[in-house]
Protein backbone atom coordinates (compact mmCIF):
# COMPACT_ATOMS: atom_id res chain seq x y z
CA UNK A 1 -19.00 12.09 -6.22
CA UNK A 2 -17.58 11.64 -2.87
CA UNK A 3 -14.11 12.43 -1.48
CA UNK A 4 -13.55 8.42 -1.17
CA UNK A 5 -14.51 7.69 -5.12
CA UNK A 6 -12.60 10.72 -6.28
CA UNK A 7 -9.22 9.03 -4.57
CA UNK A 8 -10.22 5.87 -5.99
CA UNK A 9 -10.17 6.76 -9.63
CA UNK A 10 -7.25 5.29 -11.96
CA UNK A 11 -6.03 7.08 -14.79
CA UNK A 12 -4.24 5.48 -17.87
CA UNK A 13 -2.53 8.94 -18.24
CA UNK A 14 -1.14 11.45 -15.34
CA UNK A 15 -3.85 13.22 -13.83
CA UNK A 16 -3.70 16.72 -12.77
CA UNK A 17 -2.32 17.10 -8.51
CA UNK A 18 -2.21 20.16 -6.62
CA UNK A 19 1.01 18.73 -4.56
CA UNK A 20 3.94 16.56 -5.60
CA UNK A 21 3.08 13.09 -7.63
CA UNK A 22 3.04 10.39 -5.13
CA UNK A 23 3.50 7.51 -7.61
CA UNK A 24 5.99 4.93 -8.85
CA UNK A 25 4.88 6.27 -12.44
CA UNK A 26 6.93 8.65 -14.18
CA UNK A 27 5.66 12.31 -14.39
CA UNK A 28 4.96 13.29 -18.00
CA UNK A 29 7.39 16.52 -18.82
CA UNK A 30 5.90 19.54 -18.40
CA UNK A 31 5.85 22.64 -20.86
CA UNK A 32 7.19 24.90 -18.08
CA UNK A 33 8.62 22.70 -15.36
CA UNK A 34 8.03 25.94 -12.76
CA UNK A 35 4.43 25.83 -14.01
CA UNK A 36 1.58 24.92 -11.21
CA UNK A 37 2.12 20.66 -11.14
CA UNK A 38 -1.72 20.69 -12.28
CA UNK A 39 -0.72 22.11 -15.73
CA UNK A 40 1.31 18.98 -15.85
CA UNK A 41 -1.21 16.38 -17.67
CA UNK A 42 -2.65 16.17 -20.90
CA UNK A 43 -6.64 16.72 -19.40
CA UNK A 44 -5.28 20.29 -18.61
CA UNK A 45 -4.85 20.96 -22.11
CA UNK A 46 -8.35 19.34 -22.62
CA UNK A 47 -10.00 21.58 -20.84
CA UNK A 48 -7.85 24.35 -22.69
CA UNK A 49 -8.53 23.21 -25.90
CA UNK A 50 -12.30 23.32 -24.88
CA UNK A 51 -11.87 26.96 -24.25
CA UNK A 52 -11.11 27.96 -27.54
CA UNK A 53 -13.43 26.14 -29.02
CA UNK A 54 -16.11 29.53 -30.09
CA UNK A 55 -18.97 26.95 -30.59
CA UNK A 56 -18.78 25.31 -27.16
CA UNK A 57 -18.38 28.81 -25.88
CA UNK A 58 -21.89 29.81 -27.25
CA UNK A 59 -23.40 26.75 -25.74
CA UNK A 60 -21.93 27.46 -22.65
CA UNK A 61 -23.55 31.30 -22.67
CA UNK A 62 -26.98 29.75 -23.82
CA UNK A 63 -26.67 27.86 -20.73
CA UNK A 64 -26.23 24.53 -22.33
CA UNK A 65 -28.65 25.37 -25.23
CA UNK A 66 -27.54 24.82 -28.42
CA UNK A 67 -25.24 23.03 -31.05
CA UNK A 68 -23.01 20.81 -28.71
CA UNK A 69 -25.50 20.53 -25.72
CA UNK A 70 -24.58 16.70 -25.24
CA UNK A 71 -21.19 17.13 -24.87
CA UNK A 72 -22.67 20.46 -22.29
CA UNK A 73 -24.32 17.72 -20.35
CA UNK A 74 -20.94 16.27 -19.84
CA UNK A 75 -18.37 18.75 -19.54
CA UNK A 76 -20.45 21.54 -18.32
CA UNK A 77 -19.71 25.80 -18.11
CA UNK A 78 -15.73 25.17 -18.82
CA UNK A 79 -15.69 28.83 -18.80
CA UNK A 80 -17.09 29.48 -15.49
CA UNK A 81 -14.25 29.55 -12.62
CA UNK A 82 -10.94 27.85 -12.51
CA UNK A 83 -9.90 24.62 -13.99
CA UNK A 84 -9.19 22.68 -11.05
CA UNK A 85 -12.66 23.51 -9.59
CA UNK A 86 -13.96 22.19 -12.60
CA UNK A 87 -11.84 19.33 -12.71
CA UNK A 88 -12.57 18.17 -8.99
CA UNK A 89 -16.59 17.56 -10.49
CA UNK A 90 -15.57 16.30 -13.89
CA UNK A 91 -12.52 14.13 -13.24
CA UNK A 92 -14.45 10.69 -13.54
CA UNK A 93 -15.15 11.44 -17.17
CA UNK A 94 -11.70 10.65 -18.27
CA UNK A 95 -10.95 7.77 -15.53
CA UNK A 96 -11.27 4.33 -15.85
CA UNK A 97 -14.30 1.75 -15.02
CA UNK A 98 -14.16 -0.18 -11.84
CA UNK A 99 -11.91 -3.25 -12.31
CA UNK A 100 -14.40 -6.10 -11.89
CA UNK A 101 -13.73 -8.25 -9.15
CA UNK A 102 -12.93 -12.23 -8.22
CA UNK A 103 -15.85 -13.53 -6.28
CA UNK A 104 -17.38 -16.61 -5.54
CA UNK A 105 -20.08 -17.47 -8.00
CA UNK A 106 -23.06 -20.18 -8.33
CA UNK A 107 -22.59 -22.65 -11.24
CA UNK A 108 -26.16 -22.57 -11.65
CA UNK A 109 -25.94 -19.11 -12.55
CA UNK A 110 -23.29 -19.36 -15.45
CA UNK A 111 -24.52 -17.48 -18.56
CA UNK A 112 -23.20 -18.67 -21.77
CA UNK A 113 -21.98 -15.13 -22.82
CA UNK A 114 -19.56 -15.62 -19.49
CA UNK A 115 -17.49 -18.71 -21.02
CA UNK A 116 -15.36 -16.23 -22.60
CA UNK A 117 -15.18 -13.40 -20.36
CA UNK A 118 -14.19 -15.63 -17.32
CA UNK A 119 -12.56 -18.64 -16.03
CA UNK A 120 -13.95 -21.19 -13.55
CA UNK A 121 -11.98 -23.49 -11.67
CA UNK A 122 -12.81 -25.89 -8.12
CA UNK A 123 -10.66 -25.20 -5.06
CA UNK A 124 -10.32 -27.48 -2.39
CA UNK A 125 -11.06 -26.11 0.64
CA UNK A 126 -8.25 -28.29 2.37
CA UNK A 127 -5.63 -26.86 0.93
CA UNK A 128 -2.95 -24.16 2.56
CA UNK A 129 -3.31 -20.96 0.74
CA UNK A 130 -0.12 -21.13 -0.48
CA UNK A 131 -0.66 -24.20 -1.92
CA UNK A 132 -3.97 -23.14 -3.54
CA UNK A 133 -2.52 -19.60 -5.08
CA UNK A 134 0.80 -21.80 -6.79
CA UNK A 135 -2.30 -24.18 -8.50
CA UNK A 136 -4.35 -21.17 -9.29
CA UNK A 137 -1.74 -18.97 -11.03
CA UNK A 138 -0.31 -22.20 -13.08
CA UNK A 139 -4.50 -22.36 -14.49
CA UNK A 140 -5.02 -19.08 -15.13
CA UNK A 141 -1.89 -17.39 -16.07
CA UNK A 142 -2.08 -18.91 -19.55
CA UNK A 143 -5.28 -17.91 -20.03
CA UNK A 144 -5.67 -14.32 -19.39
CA UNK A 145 -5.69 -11.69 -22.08
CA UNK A 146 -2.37 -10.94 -23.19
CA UNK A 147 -1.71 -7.39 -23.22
CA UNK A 148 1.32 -5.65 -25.25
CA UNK A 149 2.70 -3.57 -22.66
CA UNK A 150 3.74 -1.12 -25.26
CA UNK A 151 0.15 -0.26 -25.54
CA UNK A 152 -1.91 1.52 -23.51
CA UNK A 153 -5.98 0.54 -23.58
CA UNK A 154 -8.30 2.56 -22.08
CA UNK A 155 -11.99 2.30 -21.29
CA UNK A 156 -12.59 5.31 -20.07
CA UNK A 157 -15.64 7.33 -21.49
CA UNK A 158 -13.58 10.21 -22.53
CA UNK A 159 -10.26 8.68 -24.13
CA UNK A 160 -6.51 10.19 -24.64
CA UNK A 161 -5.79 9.43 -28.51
CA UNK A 162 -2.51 9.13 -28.18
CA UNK A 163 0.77 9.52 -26.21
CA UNK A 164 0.29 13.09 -25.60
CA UNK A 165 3.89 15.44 -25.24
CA UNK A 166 2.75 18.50 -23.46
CA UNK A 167 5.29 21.18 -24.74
CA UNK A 168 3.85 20.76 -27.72
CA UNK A 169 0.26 20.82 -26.67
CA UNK A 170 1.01 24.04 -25.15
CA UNK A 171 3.63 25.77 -28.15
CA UNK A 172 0.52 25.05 -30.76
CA UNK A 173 -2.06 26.70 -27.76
CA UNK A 174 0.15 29.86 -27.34
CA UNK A 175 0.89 30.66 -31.35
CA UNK A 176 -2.65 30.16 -31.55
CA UNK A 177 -3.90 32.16 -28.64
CA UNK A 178 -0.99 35.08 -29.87
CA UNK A 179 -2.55 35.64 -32.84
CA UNK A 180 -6.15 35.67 -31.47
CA UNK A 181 -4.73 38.61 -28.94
CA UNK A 182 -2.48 40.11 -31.99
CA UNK A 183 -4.82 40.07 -35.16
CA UNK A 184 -2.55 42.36 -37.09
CA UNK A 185 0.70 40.59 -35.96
CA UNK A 186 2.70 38.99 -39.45
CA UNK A 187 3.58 35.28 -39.09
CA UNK A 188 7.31 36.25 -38.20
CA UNK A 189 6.19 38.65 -35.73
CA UNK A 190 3.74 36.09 -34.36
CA UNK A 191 6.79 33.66 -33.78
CA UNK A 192 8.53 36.14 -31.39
CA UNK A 193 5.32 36.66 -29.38
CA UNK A 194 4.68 33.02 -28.78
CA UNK A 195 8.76 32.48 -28.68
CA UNK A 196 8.40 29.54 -31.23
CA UNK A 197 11.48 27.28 -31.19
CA UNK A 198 12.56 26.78 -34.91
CA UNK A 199 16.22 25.94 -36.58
CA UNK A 200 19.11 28.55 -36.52
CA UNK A 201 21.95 26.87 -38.40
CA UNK A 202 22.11 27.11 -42.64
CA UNK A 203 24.28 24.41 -44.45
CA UNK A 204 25.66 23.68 -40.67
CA UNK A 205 26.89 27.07 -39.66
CA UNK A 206 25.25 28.76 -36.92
CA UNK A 207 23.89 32.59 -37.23
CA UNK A 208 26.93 33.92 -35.17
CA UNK A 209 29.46 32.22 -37.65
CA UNK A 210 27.38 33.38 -40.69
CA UNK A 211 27.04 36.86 -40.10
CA UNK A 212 31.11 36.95 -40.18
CA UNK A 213 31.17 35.09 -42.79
CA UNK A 214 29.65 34.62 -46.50
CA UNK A 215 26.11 34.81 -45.85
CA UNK A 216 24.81 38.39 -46.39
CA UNK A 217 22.45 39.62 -43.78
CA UNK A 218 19.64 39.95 -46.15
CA UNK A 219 20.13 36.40 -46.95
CA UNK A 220 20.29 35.53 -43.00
CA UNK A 221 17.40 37.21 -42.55
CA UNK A 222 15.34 35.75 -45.60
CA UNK A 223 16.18 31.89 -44.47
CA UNK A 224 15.36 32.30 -40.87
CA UNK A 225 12.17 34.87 -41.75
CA UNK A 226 10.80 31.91 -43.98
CA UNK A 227 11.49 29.01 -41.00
CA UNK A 228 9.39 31.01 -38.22
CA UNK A 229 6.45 31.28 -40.61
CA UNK A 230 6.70 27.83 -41.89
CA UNK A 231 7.07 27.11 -37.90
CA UNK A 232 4.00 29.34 -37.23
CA UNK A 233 1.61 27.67 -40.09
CA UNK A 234 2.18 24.49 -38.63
CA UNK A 235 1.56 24.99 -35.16
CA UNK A 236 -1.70 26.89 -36.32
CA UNK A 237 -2.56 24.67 -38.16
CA UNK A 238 -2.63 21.51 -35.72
CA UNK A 239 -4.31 23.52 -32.64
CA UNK A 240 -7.40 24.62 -35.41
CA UNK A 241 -7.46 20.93 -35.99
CA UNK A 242 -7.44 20.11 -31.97
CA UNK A 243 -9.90 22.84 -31.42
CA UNK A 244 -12.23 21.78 -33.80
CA UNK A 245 -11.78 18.08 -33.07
CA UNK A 246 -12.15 18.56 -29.16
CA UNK A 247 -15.63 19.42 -29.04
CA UNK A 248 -16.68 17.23 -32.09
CA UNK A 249 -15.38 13.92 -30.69
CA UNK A 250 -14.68 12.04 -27.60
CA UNK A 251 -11.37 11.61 -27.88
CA UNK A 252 -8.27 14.23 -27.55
CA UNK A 253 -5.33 15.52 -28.74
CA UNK A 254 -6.93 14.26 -32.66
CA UNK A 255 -6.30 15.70 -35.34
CA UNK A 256 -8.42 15.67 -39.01
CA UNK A 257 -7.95 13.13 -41.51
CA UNK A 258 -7.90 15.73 -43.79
């Protein structure tokens, strides 16, 4: 892909920069706002998701040999080097198609499949151009597709499911990547590695206020012992689902039906 097509490619959602965002559009907000700004976009945790995937990885030692060599032929050796080197050679996978163009056209050409994908209209060549472009919007404006501007649609060959909120992309990738490195780890200790945010406060007191209080510290400890594991399941449980999901369909975060 050249350097010109690479700057030429739209993305529905943020796309990963090495520098600041030059764009009108709001940045999406980050898991670690002193992270590196390319951790700051949802194909990041694609690519991250990928990684765990233990299938994908075995493909990727077989050299592309194996169970998910199609999706190989797309997203290649995701294990191999960094992930904005990989990123640079991969990015048009998740952009979108080339908007297709106005241009003048030959009535004798006119397929019938194109009387609903465009409109044809006559233009006087006489006319100013300002003239023209008032007549032209008043004919067409009506009839384009109207688009709710509430929802995104993509057409790119590898689609974002959904509005993707990176903190938590990233909390369900570290519980499950701390108890990968700490096997042995209980779920309550696992919640301290991977600093798991969860609720503090019993019938509306905080911890602080209990402990002088009624609540005995056995009891304290009990309630808040049960919330980090509960916390911990859940987060587990989603990034299985997004690891499994991520090299099995085309789409990402998604999560089973099950």
């Amino acid at each position: 892909m050249s350097k010109k097509s690479e700057k030429s490619l739209f993305f529905v959602y943020a796309p990963p920069l090495l520098g600041v965002r030059k764009s009108r559009r709001k940045a999406p907000q980050p898991a670690d706002a002193k992270s590196e700004r390319w951790k700051w976009s949802v194909f990041y945790y694609w690519w991250e998701y990928l990684r765990r995937h233990e299938g994908y990885r075995e493909t990727c030692e077989a050299g592309g040999i194996g169970q998910f060599a199609k999706l190989y032929a797309d997203f290649g050796d995701v294990h191999s080097g960094d992930f904005w080197s990989w990123w640079k050679s991969h990015s048009h996978l998740f952009s979108e198609p080339e908007a297709r163009k106005a241009e003048p056209f030959d009535p004798s050409d006119m397929q019938e499949d194109d009387q609903s994908e465009f409109i044809y209209i006559r233009i006087p060549r006489e006319n100013p151009l300002k003239l023209t472009l008032r007549q032209v919007t008043r004919i067409v404006k009506p009839k384009l597709v109207k688009r709710d501007s509430r929802k995104i649609i993509t057409q790119a060959r590898y689609k974002v499911a959904t509005k993707p909120l990176l903190p938590s992309l990233d909390m369900h990738l570290r519980v499950w990547d701390a108890r990968r490195d700490n096997p042995n780890a209980t779920l309550e200790q696992l919640a301290d590695i991977a600093e798991v945010s969860y609720n503090h406060n019993v019938n509306g007191e905080t911890l602080a206020i209990r402990a002088i209080n009624r609540y005995p510290d056995d009891d304290i400890r009990k309630v808040l012992k049960r919330r980090k594991e509960l916390a911990v399941q859940r987060h587990l449980r989603i990034a299985e689902q997004y690891i499994c999901n991520v090299a099995e369909r085309e789409t990402f975060p998604l999560r089973s039906s099950r």
